[in-house]
C-alpha atoms as a PDB file:
ATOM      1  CA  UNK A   1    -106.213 -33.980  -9.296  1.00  0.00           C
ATOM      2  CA  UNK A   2    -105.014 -37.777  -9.651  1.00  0.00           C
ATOM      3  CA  UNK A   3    -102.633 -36.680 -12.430  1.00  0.00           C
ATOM      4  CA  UNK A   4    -100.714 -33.991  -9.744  1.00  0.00           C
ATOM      5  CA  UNK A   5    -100.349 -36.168  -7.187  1.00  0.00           C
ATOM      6  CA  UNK A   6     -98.989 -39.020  -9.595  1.00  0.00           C
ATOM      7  CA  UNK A   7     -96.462 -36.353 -10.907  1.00  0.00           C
ATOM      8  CA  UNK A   8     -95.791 -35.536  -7.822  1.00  0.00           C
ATOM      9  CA  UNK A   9     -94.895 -38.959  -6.588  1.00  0.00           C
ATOM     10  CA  UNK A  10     -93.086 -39.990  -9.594  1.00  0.00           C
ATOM     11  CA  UNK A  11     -90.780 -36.508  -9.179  1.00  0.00           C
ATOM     12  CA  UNK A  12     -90.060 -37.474  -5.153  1.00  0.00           C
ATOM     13  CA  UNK A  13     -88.884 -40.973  -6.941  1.00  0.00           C
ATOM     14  CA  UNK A  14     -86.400 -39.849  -9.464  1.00  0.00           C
ATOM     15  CA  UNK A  15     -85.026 -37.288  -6.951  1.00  0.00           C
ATOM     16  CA  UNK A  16     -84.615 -39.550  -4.287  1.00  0.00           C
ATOM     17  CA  UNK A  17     -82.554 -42.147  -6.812  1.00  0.00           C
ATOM     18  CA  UNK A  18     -80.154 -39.755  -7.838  1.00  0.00           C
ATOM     19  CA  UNK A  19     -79.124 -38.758  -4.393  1.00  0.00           C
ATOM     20  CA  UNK A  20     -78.377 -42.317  -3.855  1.00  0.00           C
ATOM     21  CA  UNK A  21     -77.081 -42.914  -6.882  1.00  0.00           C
ATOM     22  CA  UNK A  22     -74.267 -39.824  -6.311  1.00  0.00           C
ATOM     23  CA  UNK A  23     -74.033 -41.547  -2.495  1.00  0.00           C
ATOM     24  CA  UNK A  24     -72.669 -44.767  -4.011  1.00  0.00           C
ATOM     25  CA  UNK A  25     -70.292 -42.855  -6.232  1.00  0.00           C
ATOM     26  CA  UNK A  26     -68.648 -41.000  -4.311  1.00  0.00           C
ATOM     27  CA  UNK A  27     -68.247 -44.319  -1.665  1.00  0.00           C
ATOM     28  CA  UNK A  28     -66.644 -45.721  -4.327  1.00  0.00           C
ATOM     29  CA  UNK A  29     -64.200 -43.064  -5.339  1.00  0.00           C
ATOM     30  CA  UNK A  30     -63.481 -42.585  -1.666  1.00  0.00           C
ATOM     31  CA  UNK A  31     -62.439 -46.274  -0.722  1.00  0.00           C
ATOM     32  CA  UNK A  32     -59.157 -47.046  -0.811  1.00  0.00           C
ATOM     33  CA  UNK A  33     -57.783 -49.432  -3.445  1.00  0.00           C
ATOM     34  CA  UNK A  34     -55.923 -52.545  -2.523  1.00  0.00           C
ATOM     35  CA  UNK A  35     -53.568 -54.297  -4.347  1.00  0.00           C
ATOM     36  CA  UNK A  36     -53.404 -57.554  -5.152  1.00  0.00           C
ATOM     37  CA  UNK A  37     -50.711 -60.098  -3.480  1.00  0.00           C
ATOM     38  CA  UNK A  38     -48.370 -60.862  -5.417  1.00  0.00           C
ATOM     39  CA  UNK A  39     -48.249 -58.023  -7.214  1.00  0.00           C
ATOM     40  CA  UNK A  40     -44.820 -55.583  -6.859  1.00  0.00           C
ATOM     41  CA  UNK A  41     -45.199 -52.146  -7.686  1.00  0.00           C
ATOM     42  CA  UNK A  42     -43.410 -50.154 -10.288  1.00  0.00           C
ATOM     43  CA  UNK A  43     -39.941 -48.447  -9.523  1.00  0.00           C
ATOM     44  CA  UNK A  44     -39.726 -50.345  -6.147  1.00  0.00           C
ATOM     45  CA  UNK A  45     -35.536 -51.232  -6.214  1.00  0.00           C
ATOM     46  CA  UNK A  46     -35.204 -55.098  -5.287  1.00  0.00           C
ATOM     47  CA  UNK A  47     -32.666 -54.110  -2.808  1.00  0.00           C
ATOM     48  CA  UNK A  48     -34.562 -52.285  -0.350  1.00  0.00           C
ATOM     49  CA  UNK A  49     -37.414 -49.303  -0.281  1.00  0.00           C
ATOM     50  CA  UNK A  50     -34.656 -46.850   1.353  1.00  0.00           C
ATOM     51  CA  UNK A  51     -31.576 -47.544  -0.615  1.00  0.00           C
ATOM     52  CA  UNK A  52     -31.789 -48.215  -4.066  1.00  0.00           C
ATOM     53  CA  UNK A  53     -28.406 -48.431  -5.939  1.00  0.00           C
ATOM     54  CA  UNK A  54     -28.782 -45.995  -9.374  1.00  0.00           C
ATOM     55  CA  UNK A  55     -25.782 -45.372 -11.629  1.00  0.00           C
ATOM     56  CA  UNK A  56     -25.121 -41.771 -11.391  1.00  0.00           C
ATOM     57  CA  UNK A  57     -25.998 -41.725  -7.715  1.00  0.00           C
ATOM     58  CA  UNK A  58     -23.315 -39.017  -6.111  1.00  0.00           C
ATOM     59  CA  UNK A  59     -24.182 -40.449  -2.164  1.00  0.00           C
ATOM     60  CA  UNK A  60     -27.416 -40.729  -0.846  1.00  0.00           C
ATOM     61  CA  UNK A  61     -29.583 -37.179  -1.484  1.00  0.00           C
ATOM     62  CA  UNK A  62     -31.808 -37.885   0.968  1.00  0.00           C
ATOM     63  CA  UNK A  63     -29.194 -38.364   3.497  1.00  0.00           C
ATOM     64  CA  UNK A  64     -27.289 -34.900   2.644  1.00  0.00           C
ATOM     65  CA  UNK A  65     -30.916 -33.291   3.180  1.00  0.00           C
ATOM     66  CA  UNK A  66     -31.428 -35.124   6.471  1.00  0.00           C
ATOM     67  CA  UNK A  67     -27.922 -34.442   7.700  1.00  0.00           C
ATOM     68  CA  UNK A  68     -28.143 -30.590   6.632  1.00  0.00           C
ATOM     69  CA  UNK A  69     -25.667 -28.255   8.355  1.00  0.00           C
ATOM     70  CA  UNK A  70     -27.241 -25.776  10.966  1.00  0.00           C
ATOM     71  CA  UNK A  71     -27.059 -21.711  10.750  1.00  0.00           C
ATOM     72  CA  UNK A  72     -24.158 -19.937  10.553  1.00  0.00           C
ATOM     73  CA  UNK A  73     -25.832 -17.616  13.708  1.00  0.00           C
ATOM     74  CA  UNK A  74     -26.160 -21.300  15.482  1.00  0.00           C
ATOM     75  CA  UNK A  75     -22.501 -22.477  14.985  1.00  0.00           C
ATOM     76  CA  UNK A  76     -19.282 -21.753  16.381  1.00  0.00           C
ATOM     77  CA  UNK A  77     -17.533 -19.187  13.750  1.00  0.00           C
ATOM     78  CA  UNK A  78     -14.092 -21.192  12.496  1.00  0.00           C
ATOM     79  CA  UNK A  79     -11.220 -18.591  11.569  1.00  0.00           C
ATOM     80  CA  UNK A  80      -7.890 -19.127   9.650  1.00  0.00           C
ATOM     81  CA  UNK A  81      -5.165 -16.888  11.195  1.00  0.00           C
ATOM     82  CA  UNK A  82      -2.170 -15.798   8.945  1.00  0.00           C
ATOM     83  CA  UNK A  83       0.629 -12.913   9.419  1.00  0.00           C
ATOM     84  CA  UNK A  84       4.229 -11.806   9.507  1.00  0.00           C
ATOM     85  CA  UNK A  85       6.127  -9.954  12.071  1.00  0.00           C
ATOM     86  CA  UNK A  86       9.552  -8.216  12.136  1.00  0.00           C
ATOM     87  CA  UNK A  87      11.670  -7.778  15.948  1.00  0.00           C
ATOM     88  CA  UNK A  88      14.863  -6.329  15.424  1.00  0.00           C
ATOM     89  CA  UNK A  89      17.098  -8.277  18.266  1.00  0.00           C
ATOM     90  CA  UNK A  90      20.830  -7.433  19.775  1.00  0.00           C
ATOM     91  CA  UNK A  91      21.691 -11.333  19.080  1.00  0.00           C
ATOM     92  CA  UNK A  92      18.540 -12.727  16.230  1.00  0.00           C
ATOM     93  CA  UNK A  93      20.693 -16.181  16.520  1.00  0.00           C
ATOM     94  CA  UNK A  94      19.440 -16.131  20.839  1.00  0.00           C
ATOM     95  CA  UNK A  95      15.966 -14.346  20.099  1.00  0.00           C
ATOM     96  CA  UNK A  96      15.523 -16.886  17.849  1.00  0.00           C
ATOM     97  CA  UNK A  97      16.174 -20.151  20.336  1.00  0.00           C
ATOM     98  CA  UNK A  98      13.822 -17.736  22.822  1.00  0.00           C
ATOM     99  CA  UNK A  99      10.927 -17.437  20.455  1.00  0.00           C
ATOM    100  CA  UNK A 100      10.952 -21.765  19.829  1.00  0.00           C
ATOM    101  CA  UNK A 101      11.083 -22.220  23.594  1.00  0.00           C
ATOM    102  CA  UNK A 102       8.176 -19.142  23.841  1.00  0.00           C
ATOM    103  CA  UNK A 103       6.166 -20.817  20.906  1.00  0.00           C
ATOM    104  CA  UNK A 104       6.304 -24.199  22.571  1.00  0.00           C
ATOM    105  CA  UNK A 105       5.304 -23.404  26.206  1.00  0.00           C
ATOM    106  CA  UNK A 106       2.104 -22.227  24.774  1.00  0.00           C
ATOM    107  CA  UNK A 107       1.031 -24.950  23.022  1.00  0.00           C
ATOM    108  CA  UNK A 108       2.444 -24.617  19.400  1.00  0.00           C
ATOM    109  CA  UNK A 109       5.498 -25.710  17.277  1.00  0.00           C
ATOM    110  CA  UNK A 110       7.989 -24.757  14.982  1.00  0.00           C
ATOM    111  CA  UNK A 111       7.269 -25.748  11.319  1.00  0.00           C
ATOM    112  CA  UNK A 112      10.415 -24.339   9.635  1.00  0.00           C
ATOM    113  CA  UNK A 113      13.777 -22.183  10.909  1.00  0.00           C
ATOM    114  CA  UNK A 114      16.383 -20.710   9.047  1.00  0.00           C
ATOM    115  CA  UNK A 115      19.050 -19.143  10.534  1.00  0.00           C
ATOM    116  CA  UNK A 116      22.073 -16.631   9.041  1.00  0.00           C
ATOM    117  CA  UNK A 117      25.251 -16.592  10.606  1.00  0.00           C
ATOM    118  CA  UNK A 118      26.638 -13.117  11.846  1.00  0.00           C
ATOM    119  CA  UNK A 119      29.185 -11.244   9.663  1.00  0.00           C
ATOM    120  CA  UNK A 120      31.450  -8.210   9.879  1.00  0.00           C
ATOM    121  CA  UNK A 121      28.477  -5.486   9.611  1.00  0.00           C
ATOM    122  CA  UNK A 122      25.492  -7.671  11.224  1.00  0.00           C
ATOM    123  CA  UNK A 123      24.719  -9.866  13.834  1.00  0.00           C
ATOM    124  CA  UNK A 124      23.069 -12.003  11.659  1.00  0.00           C
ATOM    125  CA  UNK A 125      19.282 -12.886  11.226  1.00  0.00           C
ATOM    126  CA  UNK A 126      17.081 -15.696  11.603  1.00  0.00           C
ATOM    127  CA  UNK A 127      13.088 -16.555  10.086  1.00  0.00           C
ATOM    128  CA  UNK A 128      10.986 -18.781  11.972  1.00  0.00           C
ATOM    129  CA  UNK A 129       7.256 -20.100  10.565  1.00  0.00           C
ATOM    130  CA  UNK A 130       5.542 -20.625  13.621  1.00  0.00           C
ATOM    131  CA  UNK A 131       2.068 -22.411  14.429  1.00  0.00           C
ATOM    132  CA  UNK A 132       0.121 -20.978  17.742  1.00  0.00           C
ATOM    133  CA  UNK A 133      -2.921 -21.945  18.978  1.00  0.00           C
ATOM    134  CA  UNK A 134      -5.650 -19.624  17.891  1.00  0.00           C
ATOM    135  CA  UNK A 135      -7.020 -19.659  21.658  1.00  0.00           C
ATOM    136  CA  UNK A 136      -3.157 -17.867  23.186  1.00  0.00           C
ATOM    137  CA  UNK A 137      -2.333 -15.828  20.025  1.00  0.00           C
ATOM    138  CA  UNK A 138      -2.710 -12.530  21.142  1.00  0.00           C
ATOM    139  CA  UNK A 139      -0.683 -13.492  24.127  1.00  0.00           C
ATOM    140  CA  UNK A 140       2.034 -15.130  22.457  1.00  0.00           C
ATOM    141  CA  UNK A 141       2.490 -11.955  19.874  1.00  0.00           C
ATOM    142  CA  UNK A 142       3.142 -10.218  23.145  1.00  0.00           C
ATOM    143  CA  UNK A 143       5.900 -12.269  24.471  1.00  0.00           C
ATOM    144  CA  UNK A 144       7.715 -12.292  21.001  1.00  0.00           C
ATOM    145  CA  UNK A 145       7.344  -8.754  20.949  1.00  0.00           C
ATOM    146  CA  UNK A 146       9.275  -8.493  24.195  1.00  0.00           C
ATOM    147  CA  UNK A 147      12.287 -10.213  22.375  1.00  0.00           C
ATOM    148  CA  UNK A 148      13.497  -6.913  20.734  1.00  0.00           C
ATOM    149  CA  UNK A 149      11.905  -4.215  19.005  1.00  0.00           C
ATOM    150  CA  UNK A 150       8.669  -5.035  17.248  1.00  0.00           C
ATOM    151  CA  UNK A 151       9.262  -3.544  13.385  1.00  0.00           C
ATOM    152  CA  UNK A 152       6.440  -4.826  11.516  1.00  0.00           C
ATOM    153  CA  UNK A 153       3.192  -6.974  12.230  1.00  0.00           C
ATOM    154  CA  UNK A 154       0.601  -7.969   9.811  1.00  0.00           C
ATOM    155  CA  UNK A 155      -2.326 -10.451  10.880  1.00  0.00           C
ATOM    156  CA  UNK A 156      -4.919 -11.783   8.014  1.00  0.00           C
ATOM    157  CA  UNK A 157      -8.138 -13.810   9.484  1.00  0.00           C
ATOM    158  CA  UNK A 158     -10.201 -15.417   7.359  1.00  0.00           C
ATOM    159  CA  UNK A 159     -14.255 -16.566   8.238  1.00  0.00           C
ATOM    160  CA  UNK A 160     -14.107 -20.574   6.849  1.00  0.00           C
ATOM    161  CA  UNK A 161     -17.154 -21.509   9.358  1.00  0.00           C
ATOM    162  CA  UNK A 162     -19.423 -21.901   5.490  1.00  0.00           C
ATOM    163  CA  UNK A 163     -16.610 -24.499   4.069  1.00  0.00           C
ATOM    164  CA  UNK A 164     -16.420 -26.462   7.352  1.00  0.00           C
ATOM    165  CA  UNK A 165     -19.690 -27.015   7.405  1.00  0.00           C
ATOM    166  CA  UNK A 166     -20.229 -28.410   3.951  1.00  0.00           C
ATOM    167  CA  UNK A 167     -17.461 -30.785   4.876  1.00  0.00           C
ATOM    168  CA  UNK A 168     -19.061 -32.122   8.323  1.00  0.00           C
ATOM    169  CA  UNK A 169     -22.761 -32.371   6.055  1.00  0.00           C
ATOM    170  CA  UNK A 170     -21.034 -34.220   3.744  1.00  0.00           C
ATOM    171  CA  UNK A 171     -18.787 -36.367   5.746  1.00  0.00           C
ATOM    172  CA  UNK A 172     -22.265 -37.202   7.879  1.00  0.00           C
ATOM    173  CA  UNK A 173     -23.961 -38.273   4.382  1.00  0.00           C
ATOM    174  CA  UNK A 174     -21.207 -40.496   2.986  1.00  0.00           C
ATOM    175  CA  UNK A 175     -20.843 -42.292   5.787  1.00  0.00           C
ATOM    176  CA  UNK A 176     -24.957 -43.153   6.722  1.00  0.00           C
ATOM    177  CA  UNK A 177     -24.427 -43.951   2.537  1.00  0.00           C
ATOM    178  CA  UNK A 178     -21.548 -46.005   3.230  1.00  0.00           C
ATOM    179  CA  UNK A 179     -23.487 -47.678   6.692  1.00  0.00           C
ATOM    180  CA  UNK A 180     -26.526 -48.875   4.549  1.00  0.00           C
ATOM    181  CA  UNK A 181     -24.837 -49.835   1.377  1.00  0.00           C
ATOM    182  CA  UNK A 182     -22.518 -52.305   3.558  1.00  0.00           C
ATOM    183  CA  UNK A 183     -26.086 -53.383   5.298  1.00  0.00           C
ATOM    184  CA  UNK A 184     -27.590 -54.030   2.296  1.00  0.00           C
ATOM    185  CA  UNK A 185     -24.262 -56.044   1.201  1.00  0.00           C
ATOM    186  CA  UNK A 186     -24.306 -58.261   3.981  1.00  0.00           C
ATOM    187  CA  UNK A 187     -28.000 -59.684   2.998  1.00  0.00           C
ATOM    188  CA  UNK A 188     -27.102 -59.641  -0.439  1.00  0.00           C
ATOM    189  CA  UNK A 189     -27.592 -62.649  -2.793  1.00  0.00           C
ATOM    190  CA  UNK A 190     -27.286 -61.828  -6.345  1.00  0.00           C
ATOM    191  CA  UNK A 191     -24.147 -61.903  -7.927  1.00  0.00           C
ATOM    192  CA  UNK A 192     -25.076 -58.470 -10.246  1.00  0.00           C
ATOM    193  CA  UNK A 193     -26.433 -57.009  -6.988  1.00  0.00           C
ATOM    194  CA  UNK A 194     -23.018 -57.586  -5.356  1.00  0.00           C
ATOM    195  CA  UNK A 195     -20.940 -56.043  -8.003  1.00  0.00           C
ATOM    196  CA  UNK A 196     -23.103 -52.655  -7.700  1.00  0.00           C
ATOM    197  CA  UNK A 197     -22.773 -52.409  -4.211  1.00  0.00           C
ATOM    198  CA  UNK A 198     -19.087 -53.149  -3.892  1.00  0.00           C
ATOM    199  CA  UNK A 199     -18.519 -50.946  -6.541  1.00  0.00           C
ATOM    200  CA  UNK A 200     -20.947 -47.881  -4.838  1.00  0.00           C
ATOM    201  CA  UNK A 201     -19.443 -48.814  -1.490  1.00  0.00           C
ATOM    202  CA  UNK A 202     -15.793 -48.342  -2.675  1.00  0.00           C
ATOM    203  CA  UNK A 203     -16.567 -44.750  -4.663  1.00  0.00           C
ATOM    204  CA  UNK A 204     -17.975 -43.238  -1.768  1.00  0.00           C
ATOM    205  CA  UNK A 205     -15.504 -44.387   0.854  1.00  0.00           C
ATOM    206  CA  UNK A 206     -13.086 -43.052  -1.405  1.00  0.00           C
ATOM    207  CA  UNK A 207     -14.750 -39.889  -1.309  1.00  0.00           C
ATOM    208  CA  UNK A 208     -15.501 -39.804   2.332  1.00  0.00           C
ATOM    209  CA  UNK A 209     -11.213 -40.675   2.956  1.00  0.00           C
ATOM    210  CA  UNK A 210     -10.496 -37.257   0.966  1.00  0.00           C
ATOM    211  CA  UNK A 211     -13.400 -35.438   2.665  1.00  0.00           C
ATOM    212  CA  UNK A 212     -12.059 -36.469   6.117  1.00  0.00           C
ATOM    213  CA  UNK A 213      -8.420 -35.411   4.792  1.00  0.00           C
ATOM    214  CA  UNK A 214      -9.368 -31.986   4.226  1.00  0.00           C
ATOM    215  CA  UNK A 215     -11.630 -31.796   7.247  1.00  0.00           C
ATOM    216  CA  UNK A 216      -8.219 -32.397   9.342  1.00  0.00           C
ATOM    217  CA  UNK A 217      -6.207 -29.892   7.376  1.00  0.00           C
ATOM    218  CA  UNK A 218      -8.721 -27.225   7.377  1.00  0.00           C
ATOM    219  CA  UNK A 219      -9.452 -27.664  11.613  1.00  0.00           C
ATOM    220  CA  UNK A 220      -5.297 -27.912  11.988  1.00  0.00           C
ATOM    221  CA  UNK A 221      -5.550 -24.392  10.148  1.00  0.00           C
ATOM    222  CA  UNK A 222      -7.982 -22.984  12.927  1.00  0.00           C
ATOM    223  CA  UNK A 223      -7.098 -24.230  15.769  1.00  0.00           C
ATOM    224  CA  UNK A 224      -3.143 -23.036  14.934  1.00  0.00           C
ATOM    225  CA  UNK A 225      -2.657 -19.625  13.623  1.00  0.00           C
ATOM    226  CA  UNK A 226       0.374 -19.654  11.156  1.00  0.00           C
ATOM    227  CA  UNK A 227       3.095 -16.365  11.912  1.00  0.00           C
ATOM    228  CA  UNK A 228       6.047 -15.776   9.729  1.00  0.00           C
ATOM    229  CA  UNK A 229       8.831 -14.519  12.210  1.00  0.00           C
ATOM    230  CA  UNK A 230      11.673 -12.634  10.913  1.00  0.00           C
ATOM    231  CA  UNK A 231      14.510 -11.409  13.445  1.00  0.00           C
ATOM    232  CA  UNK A 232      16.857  -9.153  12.289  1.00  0.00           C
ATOM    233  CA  UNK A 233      19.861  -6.898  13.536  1.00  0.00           C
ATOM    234  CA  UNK A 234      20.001  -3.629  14.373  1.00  0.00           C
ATOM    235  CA  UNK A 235      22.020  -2.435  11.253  1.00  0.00           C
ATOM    236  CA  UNK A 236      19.681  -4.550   8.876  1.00  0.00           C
ATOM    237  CA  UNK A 237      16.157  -2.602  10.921  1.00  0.00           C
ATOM    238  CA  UNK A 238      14.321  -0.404   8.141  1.00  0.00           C
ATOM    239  CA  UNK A 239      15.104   3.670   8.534  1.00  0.00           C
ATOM    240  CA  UNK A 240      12.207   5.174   9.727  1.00  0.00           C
ATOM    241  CA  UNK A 241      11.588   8.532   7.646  1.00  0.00           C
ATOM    242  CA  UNK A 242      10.227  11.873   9.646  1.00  0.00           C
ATOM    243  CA  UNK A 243       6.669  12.555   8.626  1.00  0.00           C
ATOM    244  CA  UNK A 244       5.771  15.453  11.134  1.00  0.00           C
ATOM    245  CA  UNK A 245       7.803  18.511  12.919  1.00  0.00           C
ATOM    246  CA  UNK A 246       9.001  16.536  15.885  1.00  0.00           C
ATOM    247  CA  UNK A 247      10.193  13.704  14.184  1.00  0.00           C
ATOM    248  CA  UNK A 248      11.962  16.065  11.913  1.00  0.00           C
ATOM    249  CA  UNK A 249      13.453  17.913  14.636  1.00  0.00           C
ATOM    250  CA  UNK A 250      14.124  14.461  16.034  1.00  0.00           C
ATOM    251  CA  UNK A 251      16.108  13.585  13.191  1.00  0.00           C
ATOM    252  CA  UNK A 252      17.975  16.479  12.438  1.00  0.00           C
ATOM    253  CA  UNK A 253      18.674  16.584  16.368  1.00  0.00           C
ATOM    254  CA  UNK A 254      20.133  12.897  15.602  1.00  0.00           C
ATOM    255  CA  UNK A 255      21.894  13.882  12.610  1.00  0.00           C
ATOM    256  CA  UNK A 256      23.810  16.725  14.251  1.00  0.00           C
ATOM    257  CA  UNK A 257      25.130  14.549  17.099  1.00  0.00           C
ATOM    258  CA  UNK A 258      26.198  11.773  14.770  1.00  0.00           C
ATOM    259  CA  UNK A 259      28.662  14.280  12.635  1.00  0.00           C
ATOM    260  CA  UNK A 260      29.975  16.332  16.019  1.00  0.00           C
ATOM    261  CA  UNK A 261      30.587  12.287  16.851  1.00  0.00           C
ATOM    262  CA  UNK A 262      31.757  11.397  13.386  1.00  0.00           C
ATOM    263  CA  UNK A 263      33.585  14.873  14.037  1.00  0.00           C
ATOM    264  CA  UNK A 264      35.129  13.574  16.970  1.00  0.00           C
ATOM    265  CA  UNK A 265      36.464  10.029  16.118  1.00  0.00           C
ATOM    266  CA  UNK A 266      38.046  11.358  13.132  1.00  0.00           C
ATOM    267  CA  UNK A 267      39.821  13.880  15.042  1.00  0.00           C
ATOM    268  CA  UNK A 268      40.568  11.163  17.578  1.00  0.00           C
ATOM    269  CA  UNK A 269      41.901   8.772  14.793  1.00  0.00           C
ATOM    270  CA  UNK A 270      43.922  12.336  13.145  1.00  0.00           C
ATOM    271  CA  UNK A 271      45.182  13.381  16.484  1.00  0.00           C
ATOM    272  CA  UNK A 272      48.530  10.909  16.364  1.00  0.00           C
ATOM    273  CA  UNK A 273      49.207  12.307  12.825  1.00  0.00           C
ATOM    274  CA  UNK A 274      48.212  16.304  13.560  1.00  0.00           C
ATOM    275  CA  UNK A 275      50.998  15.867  16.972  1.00  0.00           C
ATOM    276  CA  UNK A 276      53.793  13.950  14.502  1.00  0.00           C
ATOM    277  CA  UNK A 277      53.173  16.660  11.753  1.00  0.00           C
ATOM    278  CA  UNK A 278      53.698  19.460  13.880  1.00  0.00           C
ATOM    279  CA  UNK A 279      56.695  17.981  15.555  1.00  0.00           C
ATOM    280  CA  UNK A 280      58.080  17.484  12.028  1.00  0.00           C
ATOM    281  CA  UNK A 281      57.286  20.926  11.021  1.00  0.00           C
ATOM    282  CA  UNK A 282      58.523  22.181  14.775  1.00  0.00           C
ATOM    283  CA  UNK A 283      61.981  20.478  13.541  1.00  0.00           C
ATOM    284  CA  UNK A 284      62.275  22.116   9.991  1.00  0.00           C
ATOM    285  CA  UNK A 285      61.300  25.311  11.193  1.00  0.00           C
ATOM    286  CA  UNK A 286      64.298  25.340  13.766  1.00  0.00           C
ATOM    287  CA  UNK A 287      66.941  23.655  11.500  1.00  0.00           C
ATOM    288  CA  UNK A 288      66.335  26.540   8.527  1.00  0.00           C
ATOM    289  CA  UNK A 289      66.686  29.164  11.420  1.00  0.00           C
ATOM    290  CA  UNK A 290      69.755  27.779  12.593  1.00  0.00           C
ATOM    291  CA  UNK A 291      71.171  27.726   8.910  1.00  0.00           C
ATOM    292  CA  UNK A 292      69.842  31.175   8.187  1.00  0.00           C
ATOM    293  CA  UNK A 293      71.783  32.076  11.443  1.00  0.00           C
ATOM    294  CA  UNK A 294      74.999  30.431  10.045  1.00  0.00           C
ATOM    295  CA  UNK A 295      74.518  31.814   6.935  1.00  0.00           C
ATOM    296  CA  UNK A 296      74.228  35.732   8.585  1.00  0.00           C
ATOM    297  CA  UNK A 297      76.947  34.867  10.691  1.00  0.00           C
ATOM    298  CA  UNK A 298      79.423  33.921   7.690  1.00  0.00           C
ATOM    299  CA  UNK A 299      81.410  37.180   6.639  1.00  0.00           C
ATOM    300  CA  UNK A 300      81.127  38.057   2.833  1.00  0.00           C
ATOM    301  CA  UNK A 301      84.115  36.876   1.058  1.00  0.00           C
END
């Protein structure tokens, strides 16, 4: 009986020393280490924990993430406008002086004109590359329209919301790059340290110049539509060919009463010559009768 009760109580023991021993473990694994002063830790830059100058470095990463552009379903859609359009005008020469002043009430301007003085069998032509805000374009089409009659028109749009946004991202980055970099110069001591950041300072504002460049070129391309203008007489307008039965009979119709006209100006411009000739002829024919007469009249010898 003693020996159970001594196992006993020596088993309660050993299990009651290994749950404290496991207690104090996992304390120990739990509690956080501390460092000791002094002592930097590995891979920290010298310059500062958020900007760390590394050869290679295209512009701050972290910054493009932050700055990342929003949805294409979130942002305003940015179009490039292109076309041509053909107006057959009495005078091209005036239409052309009314589609500048048209062009320029509504915003817009006149990139390039060429004009073609009139000649024996036109009235000359003229080709204007105009720029109209995206916003009155449809409008504007219809007053140029009204300058003669509208021949040809062609419109191209293109979706560039995508590319515009990967500029503004970028821009954003390059310049919170370009913000702490110049920070980080201003506090600067070492001469090494200088040299990297003047050198990463002047690479990216480079970069963020050319960025801002195209930025302007691409927003000058949406917010004015680009339409190539060309004005032309009435003898240089393209012949429109009959496809269907009424257009046939259209043309035929206006074939018929161009030759009874061509009919009649030749006959007008023959008429002078048809009167003289018959005169003539009216002349001969009454001289030979009086010499036939003479000639009857003359006894045979």
């Amino acid at each position: 009986m003693r020996r159970i009760l001594l196992s006993t109580a020596l088993l309660a023991a050993a299990v009651s020393l290994a749950g404290c021993t496991t207690s104090q473990s996992s304390s120990e694994q739990s509690a956080p280490a501390v460092s000791e002063p002094g002592v930097s830790e590995p891979g920290v830059s010298e310059f500062a924990p958020s900007e760390a100058v590394v050869p290679g470095d295209s512009g701050g990463s972290r910054a493009a993430d932050a700055a990342a552009p929003q949805s294409l379903a979130e942002a305003t859609r940015s179009v490039v406008t292109t076309g041509t359009m053909t107006v057959t005008a009495d005078d091209p020469i005036a239409a052309a002086t009314d589609a500048v002043r048209i062009v320029e009430g509504a915003g817009g301007r006149v990139d390039a004109r060429t004009e073609n003085a009139p000649t024996e069998n036109t009235n000359g032509s003229a080709t204007l590359s105009l720029r109209i805000p995206s916003a009155s374009l449809t409008a504007t089409l219809d007053e140029l329209k009204a300058l003669g009659d509208t021949e040809h028109v062609a419109l191209n749009a293109v979706d560039v919301t995508a590319q515009a946004q990967d500029l503004d991202a970028r821009i954003s980055a390059l310049r919170a790059s370009v913000d702490r970099l110049t920070a980080l110069l201003a506090t600067a001591t070492d001469t090494k340290v200088l040299i990297e950041l003047e050198t990463a300072i002047s690479e990216r504002q480079g970069n963020l110049e050319s960025m801002e460049a195209q930025r302007r070129s691409l927003a000058d391309q949406v917010d004015l539509s680009t339409i190539e203008l060309s004005l032309i007489s009435v003898t240089d307008a393209p012949v429109d060919e009959p496809d269907t039965f009424v257009s046939g009979l259209v043309a035929g119709w206006a074939a018929f009463t161009g030759f009874v006209s061509f009919l009649l100006v030749a006959f007008g411009v023959l008429l002078p010559w048809i009167v003289l000739a018959g005169v003539a002829a009216l002349v001969a024919l009454l001289v030979i009768r009086r010499r036939r007469a003479e000639h009857a009249e003359t006894p045979a010898g």
